[in-house]
Structures are given as structure tokens and as C-alpha cells.
C-alpha atoms as a PDB file:
ATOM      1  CA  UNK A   1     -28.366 -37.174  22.585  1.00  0.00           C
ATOM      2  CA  UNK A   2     -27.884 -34.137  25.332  1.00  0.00           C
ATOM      3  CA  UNK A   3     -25.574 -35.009  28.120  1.00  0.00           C
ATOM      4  CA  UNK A   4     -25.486 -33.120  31.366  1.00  0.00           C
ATOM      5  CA  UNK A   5     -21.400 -31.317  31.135  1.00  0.00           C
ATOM      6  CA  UNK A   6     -21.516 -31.575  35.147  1.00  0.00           C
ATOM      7  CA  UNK A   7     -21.284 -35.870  34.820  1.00  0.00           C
ATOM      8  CA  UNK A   8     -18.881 -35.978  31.759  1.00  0.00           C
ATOM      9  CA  UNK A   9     -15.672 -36.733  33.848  1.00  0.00           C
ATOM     10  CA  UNK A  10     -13.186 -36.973  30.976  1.00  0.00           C
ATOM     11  CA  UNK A  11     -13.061 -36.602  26.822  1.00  0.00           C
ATOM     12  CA  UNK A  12     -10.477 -38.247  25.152  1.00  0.00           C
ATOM     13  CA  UNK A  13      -9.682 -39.289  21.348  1.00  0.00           C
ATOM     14  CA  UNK A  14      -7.981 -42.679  21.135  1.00  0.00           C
ATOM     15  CA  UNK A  15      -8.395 -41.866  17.689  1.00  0.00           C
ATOM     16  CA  UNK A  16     -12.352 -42.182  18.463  1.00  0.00           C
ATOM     17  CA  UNK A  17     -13.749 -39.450  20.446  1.00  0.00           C
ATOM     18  CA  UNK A  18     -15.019 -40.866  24.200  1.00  0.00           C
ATOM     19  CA  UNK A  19     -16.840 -39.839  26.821  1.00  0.00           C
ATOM     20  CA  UNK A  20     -16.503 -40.968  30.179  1.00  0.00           C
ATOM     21  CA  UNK A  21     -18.966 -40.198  32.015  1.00  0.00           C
ATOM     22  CA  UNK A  22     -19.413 -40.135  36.169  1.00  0.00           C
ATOM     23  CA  UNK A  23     -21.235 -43.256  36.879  1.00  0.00           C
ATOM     24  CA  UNK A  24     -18.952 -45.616  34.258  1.00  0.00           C
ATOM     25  CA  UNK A  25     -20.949 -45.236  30.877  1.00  0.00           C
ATOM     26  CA  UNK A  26     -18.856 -44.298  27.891  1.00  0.00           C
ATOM     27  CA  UNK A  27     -20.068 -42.892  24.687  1.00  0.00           C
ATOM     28  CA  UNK A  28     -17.585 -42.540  21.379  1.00  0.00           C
ATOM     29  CA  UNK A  29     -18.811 -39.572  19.605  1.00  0.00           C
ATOM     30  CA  UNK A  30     -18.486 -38.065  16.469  1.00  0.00           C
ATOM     31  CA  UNK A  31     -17.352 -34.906  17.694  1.00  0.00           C
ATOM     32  CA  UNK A  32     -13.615 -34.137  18.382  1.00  0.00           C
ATOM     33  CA  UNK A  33     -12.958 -33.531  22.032  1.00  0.00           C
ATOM     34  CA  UNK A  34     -11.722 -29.517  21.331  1.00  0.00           C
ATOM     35  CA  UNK A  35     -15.685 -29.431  19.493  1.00  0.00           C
ATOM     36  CA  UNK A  36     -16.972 -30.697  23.203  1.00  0.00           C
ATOM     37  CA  UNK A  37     -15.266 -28.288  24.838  1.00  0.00           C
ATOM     38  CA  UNK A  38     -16.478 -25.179  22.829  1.00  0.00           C
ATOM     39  CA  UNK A  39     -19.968 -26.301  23.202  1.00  0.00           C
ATOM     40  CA  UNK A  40     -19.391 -27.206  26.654  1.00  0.00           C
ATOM     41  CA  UNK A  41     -17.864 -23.511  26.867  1.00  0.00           C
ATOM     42  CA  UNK A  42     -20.888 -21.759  25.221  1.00  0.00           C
ATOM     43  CA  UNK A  43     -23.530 -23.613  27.241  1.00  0.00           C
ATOM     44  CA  UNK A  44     -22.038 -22.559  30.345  1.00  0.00           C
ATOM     45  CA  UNK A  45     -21.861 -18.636  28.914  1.00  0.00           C
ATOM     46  CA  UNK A  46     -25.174 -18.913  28.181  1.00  0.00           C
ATOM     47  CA  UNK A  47     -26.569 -19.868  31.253  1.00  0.00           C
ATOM     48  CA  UNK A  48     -24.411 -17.380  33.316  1.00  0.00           C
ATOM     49  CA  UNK A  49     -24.970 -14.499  31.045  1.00  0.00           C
END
């Protein structure tokens, strides 16, 4: 599953990874939240670059 970074509104591990995302939904994940943010990171690089 791709997500859109511009509607996740919030990562957290609670010891499960979740994402929140702008309209409600939440996900848990496999990744670790600092794993979301590099790729989240990268993506962004990417398209700027």
C-alpha cells in the first residue's frame, strides 16, 4: 500500500507502528516510525531534485 505523505498527520509506535491519517483512518504498519520518516525524506528529495 502507497500512502500520499501530505495526509499522514501523525506516526506513532504504541509499541505497534500507526498511522493517522487526515480524514480519521489509521493503519499499524510494520515499519518503525524513524523507517517512515526516511522514506518520507527520500520521496520528497526525489521529487525536488
Amino acid at each position: 500500500m502507497l500512502l500520499n505523505e501530505a495526509v499522514i498527520e501523525s506516526v506513532e509506535e504504541t509499541p505497534d507502528t500507526v498511522v493517522r491519517l487526515t480524514n480519521g483512518n489509521k493503519y499499524i504498519v510494520k515499519e518503525k516510525a524513524k523507517d517512515i520518516l526516511e522514506k518520507i525524506y527520500a520521496y520528497q528529495h526525489m521529487i525536488r531534485a
